[in-house]
N, C-alpha and C. Protein backbone atom coordinates (compact mmCIF):
# COMPACT_ATOMS: atom_id res chain seq x y z
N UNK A 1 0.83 -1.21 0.00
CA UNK A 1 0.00 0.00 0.00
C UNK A 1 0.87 1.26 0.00
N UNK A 2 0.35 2.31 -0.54
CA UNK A 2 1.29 3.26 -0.69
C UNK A 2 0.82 4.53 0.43
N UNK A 3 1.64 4.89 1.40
CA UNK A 3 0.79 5.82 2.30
C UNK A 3 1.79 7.18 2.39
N UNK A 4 2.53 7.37 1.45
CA UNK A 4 3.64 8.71 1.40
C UNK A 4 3.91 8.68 0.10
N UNK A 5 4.13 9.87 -0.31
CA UNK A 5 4.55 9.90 -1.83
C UNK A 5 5.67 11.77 -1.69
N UNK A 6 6.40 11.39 -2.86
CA UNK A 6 6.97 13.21 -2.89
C UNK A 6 7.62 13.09 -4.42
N UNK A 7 6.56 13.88 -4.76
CA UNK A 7 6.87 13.92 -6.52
C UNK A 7 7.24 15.54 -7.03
N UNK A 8 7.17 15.63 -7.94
CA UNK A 8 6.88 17.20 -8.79
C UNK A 8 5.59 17.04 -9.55
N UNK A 9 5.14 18.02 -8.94
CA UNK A 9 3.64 18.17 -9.36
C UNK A 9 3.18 19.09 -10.47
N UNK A 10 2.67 18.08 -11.81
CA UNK A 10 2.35 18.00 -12.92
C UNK A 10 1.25 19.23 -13.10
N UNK A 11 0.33 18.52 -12.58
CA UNK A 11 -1.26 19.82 -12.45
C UNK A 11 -1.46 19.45 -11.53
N UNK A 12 -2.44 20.55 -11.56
CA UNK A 12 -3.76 20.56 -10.00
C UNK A 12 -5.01 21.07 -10.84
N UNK A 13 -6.07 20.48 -9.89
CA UNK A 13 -7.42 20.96 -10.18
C UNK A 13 -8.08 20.77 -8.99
N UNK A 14 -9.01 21.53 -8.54
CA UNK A 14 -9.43 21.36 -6.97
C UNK A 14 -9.85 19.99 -6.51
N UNK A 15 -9.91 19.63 -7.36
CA UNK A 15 -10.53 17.75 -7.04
C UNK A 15 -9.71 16.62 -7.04
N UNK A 16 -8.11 17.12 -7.99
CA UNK A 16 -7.21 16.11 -7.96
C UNK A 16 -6.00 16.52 -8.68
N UNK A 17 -5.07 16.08 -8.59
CA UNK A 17 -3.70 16.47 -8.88
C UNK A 17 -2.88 15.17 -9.63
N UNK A 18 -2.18 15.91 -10.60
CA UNK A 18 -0.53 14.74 -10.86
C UNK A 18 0.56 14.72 -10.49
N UNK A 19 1.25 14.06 -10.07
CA UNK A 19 2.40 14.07 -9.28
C UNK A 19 3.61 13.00 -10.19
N UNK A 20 4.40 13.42 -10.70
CA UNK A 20 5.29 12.98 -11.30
C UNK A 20 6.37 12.07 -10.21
N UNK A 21 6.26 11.13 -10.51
CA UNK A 21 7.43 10.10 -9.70
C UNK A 21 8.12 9.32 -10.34
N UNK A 22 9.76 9.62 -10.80
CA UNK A 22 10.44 8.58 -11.31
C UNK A 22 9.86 8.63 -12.98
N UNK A 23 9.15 9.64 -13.38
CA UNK A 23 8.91 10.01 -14.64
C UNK A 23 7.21 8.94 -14.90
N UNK A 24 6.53 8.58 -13.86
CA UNK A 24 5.48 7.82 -13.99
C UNK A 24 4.37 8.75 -13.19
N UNK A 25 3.49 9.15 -13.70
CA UNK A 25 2.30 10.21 -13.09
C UNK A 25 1.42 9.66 -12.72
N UNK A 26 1.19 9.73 -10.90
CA UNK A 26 0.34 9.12 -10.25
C UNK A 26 -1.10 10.34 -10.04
N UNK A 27 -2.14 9.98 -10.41
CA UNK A 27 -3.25 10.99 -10.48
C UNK A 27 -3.86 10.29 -8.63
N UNK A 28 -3.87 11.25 -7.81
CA UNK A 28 -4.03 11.67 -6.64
C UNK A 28 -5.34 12.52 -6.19
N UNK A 29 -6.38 12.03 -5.58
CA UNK A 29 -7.80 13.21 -5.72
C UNK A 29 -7.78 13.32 -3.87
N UNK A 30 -7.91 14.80 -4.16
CA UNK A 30 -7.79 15.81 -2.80
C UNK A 30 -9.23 16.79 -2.59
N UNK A 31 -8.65 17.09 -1.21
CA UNK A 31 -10.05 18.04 -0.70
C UNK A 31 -9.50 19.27 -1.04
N UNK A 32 -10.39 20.06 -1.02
CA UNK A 32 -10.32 21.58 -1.48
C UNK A 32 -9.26 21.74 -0.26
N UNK A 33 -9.27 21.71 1.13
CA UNK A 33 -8.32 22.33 2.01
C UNK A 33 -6.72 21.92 1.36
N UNK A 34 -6.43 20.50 1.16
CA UNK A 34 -5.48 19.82 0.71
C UNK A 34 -5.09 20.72 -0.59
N UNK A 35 -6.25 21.25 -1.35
CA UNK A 35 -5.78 21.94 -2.87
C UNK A 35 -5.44 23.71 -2.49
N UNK A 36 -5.92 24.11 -1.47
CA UNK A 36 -5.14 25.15 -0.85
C UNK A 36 -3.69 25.20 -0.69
N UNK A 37 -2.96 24.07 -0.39
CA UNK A 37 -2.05 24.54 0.51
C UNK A 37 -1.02 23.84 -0.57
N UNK A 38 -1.60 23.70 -1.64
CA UNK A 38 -0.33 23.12 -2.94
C UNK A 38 0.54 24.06 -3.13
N UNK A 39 1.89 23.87 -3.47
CA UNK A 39 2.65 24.76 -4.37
C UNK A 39 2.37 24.91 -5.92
N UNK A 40 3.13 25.78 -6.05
CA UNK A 40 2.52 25.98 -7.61
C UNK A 40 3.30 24.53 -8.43
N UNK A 41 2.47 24.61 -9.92
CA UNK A 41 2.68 23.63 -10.84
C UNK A 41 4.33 23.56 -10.93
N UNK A 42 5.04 22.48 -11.10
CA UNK A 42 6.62 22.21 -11.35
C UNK A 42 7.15 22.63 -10.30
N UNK A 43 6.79 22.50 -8.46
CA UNK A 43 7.15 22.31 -7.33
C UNK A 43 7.68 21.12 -6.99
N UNK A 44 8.52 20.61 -6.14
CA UNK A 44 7.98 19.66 -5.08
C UNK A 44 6.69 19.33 -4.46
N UNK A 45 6.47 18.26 -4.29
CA UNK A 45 5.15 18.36 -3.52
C UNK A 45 5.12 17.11 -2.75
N UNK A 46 4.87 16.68 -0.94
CA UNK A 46 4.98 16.07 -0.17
C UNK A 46 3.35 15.68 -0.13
N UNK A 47 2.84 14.32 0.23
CA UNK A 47 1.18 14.38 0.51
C UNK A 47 1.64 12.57 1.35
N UNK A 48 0.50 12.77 2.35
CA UNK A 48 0.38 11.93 3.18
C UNK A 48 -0.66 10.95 2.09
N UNK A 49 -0.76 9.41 1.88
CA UNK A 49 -1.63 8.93 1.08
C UNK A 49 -2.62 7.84 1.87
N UNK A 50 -3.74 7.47 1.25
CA UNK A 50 -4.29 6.51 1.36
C UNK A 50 -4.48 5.75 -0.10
N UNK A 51 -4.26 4.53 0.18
CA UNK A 51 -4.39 3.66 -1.54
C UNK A 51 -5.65 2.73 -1.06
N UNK A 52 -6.42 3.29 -1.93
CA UNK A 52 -8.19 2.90 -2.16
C UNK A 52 -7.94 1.92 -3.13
N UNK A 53 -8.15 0.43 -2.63
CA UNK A 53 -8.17 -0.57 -4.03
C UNK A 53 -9.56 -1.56 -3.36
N UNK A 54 -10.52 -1.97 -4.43
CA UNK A 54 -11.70 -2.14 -4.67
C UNK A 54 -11.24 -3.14 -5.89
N UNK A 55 -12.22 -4.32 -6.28
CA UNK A 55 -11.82 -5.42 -7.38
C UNK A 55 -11.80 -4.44 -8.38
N UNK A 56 -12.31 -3.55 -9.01
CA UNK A 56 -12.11 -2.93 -9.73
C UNK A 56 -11.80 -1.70 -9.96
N UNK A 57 -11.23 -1.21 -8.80
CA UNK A 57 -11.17 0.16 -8.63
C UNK A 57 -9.59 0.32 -7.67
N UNK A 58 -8.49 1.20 -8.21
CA UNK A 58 -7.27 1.53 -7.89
C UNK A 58 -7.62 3.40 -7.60
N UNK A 59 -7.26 3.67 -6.22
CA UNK A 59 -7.28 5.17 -6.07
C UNK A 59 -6.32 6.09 -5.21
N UNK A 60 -5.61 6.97 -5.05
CA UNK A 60 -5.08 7.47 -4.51
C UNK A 60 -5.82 8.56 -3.82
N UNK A 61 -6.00 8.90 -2.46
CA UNK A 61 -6.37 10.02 -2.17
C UNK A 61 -5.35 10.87 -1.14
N UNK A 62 -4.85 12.00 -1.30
CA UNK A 62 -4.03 12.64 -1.02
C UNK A 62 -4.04 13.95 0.25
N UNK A 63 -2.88 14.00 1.37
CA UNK A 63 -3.51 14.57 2.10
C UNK A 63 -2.07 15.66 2.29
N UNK A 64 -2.52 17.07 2.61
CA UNK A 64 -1.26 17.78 3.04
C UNK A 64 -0.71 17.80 4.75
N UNK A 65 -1.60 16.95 5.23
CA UNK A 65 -1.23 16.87 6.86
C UNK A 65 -1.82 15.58 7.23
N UNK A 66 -1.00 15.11 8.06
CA UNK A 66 -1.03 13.77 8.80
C UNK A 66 -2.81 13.51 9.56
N UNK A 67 -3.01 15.05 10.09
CA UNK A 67 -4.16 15.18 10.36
C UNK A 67 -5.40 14.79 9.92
N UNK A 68 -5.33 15.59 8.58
CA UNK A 68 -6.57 15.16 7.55
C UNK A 68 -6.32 13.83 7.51
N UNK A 69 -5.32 13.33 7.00
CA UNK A 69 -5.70 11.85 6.48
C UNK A 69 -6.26 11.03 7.64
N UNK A 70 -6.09 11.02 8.81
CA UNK A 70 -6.14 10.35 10.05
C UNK A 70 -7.94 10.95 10.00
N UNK A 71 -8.23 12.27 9.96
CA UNK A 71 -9.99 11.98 10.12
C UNK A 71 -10.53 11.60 8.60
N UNK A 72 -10.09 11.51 7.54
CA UNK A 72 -10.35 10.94 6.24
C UNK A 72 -10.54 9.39 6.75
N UNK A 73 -9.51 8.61 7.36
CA UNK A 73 -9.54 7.37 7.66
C UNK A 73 -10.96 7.27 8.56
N UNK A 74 -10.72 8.02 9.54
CA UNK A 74 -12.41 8.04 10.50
C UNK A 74 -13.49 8.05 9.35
N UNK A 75 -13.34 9.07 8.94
CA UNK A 75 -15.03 8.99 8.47
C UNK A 75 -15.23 7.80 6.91
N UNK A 76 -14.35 7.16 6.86
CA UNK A 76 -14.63 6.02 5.46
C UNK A 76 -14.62 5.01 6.76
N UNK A 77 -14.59 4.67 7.93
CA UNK A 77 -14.89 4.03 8.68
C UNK A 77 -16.72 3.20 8.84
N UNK A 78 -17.52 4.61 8.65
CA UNK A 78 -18.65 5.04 9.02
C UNK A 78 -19.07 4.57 7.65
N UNK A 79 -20.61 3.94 7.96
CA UNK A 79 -21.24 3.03 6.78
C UNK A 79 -22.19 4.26 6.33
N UNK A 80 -21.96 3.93 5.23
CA UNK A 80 -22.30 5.26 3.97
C UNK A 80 -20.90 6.40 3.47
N UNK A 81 -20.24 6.63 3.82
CA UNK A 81 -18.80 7.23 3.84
C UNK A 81 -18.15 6.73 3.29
N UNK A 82 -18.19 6.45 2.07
CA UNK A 82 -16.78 6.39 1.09
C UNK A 82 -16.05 7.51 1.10
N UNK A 83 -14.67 6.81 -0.30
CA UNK A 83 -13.74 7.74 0.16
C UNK A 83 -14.43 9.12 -0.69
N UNK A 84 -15.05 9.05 -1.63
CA UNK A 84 -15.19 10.68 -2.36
C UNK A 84 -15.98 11.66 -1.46
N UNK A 85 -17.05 10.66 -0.74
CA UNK A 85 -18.11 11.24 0.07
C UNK A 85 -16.81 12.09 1.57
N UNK A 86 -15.69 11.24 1.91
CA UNK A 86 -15.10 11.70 2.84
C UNK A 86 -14.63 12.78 2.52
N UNK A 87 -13.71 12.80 0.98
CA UNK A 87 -13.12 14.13 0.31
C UNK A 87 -14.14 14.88 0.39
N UNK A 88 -15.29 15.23 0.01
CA UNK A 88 -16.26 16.27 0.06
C UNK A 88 -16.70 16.75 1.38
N UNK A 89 -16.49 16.29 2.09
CA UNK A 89 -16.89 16.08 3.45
C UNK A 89 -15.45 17.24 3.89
N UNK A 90 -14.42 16.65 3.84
CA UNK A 90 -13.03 17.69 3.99
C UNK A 90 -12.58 18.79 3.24
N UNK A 91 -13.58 19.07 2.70
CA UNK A 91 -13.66 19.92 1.41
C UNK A 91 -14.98 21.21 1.76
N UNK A 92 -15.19 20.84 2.46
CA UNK A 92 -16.22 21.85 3.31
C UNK A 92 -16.12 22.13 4.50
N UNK A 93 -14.94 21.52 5.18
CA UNK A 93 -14.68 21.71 6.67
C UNK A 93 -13.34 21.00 7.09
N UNK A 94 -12.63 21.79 7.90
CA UNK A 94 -11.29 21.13 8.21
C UNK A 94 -11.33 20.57 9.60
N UNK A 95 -10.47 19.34 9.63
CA UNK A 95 -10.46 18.46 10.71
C UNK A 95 -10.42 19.25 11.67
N UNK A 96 -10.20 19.99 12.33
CA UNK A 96 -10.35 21.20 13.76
C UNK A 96 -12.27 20.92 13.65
N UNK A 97 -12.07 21.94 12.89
CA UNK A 97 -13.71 22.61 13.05
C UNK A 97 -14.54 21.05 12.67
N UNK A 98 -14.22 19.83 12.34
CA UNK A 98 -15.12 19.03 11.81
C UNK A 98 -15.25 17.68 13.55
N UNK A 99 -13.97 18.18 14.55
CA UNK A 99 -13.87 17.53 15.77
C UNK A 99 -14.47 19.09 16.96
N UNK A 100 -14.60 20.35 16.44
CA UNK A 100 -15.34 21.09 17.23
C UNK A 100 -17.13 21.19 17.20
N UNK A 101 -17.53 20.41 15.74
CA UNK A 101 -18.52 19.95 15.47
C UNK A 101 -19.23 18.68 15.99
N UNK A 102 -18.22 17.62 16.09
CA UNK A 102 -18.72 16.43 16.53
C UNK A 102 -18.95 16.61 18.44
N UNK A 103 -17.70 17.30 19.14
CA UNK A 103 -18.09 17.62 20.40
C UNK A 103 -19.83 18.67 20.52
N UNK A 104 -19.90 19.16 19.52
CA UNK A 104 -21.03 20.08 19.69
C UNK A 104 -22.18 19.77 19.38
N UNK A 105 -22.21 18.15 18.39
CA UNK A 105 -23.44 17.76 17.82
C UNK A 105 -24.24 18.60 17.30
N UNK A 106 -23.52 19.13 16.47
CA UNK A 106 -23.74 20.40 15.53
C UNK A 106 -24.26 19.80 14.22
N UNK A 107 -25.09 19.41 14.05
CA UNK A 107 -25.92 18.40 12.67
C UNK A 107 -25.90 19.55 11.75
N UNK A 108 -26.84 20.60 11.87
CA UNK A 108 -26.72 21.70 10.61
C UNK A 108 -25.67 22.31 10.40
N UNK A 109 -24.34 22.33 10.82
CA UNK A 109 -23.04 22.84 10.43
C UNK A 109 -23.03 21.27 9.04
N UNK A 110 -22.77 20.17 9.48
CA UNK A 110 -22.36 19.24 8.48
C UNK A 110 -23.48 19.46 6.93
N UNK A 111 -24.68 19.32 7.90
CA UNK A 111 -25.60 20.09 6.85
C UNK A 111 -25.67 21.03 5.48
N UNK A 112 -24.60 21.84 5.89
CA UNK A 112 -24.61 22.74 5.10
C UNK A 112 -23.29 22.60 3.93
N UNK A 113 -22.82 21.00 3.94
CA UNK A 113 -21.73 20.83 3.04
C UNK A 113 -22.56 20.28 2.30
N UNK A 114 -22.33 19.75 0.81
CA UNK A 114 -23.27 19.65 -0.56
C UNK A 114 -23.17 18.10 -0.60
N UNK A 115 -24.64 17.33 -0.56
CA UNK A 115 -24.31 15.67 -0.42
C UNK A 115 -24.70 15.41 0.76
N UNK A 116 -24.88 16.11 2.11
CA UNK A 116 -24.68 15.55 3.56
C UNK A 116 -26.33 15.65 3.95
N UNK A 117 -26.78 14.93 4.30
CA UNK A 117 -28.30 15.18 4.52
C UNK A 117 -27.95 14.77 6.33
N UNK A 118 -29.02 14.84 6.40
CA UNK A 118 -29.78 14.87 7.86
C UNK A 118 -29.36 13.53 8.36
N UNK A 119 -29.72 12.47 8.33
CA UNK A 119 -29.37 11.33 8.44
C UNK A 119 -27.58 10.68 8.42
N UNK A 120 -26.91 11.25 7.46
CA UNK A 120 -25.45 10.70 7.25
C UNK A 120 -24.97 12.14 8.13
N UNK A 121 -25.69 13.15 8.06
CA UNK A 121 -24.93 14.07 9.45
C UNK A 121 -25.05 13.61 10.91
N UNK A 122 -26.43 13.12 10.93
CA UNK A 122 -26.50 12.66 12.34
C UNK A 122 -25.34 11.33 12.84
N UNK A 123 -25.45 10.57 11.77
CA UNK A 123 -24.74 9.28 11.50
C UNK A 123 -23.23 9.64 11.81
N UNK A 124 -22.51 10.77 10.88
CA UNK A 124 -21.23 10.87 11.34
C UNK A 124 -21.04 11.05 13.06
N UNK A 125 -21.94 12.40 13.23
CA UNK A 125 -21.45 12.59 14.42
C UNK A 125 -21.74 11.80 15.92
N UNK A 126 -22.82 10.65 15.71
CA UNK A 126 -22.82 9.52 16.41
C UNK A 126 -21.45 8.85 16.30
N UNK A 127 -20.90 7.93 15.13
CA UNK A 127 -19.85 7.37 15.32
C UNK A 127 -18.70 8.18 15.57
N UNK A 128 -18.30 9.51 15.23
CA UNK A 128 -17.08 9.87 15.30
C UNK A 128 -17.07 10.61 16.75
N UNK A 129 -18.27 10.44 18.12
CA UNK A 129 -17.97 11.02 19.14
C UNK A 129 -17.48 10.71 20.15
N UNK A 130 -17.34 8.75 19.72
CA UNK A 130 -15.95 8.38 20.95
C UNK A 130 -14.87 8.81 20.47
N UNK A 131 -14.77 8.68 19.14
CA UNK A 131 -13.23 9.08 19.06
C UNK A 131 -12.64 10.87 19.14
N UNK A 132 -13.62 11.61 19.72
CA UNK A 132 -13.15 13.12 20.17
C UNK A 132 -13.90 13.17 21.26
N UNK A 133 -14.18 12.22 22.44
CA UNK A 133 -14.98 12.33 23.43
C UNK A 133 -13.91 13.31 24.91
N UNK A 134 -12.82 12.87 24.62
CA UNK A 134 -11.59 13.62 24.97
C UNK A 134 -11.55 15.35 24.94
N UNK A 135 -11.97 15.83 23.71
CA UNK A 135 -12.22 17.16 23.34
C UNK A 135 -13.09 17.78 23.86
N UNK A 136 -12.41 19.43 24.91
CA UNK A 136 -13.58 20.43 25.13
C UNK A 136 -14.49 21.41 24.24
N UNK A 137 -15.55 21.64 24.46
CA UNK A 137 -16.11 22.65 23.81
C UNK A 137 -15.09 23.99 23.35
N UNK A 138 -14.33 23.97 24.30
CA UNK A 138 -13.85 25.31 23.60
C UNK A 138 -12.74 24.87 22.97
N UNK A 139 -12.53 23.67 21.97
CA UNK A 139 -11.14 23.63 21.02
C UNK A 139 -11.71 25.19 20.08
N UNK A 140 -10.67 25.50 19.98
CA UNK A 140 -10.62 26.66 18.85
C UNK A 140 -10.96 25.95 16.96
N UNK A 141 -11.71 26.65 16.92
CA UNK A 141 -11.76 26.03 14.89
C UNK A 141 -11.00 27.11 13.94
N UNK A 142 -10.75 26.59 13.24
CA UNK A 142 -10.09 26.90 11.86
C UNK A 142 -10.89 27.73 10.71
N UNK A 143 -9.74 29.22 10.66
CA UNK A 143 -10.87 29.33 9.19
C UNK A 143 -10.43 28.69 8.23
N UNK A 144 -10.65 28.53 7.13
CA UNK A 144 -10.13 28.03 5.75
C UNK A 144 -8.71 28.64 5.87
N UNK A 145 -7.72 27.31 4.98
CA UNK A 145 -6.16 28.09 5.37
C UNK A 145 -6.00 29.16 4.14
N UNK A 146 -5.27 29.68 4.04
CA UNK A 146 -4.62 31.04 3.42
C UNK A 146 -4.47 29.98 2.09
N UNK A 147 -5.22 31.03 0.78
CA UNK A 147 -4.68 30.45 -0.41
C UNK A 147 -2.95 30.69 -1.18
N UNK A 148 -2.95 29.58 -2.11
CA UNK A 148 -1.77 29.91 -3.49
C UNK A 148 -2.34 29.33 -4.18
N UNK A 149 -1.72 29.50 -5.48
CA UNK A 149 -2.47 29.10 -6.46
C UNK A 149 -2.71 30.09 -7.94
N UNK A 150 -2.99 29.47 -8.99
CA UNK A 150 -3.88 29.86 -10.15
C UNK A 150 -5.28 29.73 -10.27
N UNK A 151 -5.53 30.87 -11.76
CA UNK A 151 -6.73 30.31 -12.44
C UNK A 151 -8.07 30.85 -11.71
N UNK A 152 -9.15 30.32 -12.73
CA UNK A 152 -10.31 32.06 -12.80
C UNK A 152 -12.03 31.07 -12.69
N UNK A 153 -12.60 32.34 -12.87
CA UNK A 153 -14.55 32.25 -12.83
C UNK A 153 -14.71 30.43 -13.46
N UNK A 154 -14.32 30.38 -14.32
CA UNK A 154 -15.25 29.06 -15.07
C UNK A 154 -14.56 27.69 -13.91
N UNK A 155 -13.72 28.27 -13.92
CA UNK A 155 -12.89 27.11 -12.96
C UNK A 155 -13.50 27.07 -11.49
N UNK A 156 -13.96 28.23 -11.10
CA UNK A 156 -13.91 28.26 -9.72
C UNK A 156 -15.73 27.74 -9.54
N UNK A 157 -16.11 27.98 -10.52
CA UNK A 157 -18.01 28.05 -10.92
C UNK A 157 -17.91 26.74 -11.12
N UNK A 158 -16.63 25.89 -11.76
CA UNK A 158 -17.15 24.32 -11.90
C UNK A 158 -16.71 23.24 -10.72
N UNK A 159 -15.58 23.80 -9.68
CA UNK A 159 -15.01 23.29 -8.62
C UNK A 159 -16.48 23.13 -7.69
N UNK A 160 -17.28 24.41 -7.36
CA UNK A 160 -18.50 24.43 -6.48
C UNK A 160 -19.59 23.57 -6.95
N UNK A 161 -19.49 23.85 -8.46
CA UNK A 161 -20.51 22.67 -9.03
C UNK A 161 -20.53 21.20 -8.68
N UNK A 162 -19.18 20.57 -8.62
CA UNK A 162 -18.77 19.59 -8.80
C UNK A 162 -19.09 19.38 -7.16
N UNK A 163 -18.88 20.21 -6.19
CA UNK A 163 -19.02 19.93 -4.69
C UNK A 163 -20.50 19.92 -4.39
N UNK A 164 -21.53 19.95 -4.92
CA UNK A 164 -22.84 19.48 -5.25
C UNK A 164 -23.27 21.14 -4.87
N UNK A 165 -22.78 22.51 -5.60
CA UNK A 165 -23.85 23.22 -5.50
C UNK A 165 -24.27 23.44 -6.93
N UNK A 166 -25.69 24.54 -6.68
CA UNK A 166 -25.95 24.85 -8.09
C UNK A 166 -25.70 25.66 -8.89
N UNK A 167 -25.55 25.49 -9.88
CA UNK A 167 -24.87 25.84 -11.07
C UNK A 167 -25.18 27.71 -10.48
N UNK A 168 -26.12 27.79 -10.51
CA UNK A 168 -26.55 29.38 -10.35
C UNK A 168 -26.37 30.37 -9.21
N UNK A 169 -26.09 29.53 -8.08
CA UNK A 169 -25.65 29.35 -6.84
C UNK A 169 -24.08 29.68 -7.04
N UNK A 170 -23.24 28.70 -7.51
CA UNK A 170 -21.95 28.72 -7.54
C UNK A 170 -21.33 30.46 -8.06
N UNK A 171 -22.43 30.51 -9.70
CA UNK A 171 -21.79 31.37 -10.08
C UNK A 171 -22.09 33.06 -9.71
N UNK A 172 -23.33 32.85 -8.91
CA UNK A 172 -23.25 34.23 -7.97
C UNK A 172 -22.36 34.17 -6.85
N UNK A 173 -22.09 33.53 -5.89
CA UNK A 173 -21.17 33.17 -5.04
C UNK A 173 -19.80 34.22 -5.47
N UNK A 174 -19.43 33.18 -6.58
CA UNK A 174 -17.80 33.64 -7.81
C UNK A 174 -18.06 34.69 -7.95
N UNK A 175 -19.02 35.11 -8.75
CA UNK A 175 -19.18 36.95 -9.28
C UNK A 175 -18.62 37.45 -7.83
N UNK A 176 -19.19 37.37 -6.64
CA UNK A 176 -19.51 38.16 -5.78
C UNK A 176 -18.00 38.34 -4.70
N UNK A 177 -17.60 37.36 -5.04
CA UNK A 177 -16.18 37.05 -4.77
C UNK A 177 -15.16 37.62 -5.74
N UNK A 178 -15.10 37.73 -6.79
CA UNK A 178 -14.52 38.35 -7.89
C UNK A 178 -14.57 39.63 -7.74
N UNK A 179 -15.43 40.12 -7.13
CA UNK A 179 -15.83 41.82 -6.89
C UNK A 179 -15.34 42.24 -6.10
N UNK A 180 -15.44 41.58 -4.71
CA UNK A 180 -14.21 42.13 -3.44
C UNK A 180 -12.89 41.75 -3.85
N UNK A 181 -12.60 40.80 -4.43
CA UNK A 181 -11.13 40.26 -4.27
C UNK A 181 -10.52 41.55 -5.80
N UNK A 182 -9.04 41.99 -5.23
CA UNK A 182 -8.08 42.46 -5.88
C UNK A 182 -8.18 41.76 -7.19
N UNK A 183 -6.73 40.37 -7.00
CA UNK A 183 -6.50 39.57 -8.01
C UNK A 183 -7.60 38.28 -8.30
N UNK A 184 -7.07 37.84 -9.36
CA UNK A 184 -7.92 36.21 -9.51
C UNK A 184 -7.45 35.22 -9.26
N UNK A 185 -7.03 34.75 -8.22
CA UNK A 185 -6.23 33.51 -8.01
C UNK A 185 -7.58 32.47 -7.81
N UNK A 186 -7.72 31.77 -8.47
CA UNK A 186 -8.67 30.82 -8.12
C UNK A 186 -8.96 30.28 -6.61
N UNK A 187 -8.16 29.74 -6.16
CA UNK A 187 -7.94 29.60 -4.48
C UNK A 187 -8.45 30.77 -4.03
N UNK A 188 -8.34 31.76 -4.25
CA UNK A 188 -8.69 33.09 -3.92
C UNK A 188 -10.47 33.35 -3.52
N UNK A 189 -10.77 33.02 -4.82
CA UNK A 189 -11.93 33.45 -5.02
C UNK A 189 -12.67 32.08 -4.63
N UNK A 190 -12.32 30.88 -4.92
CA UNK A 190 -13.00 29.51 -4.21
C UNK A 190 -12.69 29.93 -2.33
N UNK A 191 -12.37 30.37 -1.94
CA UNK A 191 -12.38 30.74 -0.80
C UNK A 191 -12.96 32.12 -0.08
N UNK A 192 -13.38 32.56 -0.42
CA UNK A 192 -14.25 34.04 -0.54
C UNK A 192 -15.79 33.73 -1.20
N UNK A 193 -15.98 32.67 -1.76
CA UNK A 193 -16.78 31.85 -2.74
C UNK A 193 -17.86 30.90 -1.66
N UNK A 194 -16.88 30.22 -0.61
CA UNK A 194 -17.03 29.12 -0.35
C UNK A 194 -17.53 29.56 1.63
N UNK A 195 -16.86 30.88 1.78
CA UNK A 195 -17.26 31.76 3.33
C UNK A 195 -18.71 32.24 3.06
N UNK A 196 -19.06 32.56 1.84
CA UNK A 196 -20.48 32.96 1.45
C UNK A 196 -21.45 32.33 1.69
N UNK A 197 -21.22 30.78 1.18
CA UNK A 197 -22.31 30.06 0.82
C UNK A 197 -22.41 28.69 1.82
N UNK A 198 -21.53 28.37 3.27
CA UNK A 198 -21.19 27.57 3.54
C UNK A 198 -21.88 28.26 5.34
């Protein structure tokens, strides 16, 4: 199983990345927090892994901290929680704020990520509350980390799409984000995008 990798990284797209190793490109799919904190294209790039193999199915999913991957592993634990459902899941909330949630039995915070209904919210935060039963109410949460990055509107309108919002939704969000923000760094505006509507 492969659970570390450190390549030069080919592309990125908020959903998944290439990572060049030994001249063989391993395609790697990440959470939006994980696609924050990339270096730019033809970097180094370090990622903590999990290798998803299924009779027919080979996957890499990629993490920038030991952290994430460790509550990625929790919640594909939990029946209904695969791994994409977990990426989306970390892709709307970072492991801080997603263990200041489970101490709080905070159902409409999970709620409000795209995919998570009532039932698989209640569901996570039943199983994942022995394992932060340890944790006080007052852990501090996380805002979204500080972007880098490229790239613009159609990109950032199809990243939100793809995280189950709507099309019309996404792209007022972007406009509206595009308007306060200076530059266009995609990260930029998926994050100014994503404080709006979340």
């Amino acid at each position: 199983m492969i659970g570390y990798i450190k390549g030069r990284l080919l592309s990125k797209t908020p959903d998944s990345i290439l990572v060049d190793i030994g001249g063989v490109g391993y395609e790697v799919y990440v959470s939006l927090n994980t696609f924050y904190e990339l270096p730019s294209v033809g970097s180094e790039v370090e990622l903590f892994v999990h290798t998803y193999v299924r009779e027919d199915t080979f996957q890499l999913y990629g993490f920038i901290s030991r952290e994430e991957k460790m509550t990625f592993l929790d919640l594909i634990t939990i029946s209904g929680v695969g791994p994409r459902v977990a990426i989306q899941i970390l892709s709307g909330i970072t492991p801080s704020e997603l263990k200041q949630t489970v101490v709080e039995h905070n159902v409409k915070r999970l709620q409000k990520i795209p995919g998570i209904g009532k039932k698989t919210a209640e569901r996570i935060l039943l199983e994942l509350k022995h394992k932060f039963k340890s944790l006080k109410k007052d852990v501090s949460t996380e805002e979204y980390p500080d972007f880098t990055g490229d790239s613009v509107f159609g990109n950032a309108v199809s990243a939100l799409v793809n995280l189950g919002y709507k099309p019309h939704e996404a792209k007022k969000a972007v406009s509206r984000a595009m308007e306060r923000l200076d530059g266009s760094k995609l990260e930029d505006v998926l994050k100014e995008a994503l404080r709006t509507m979340v």
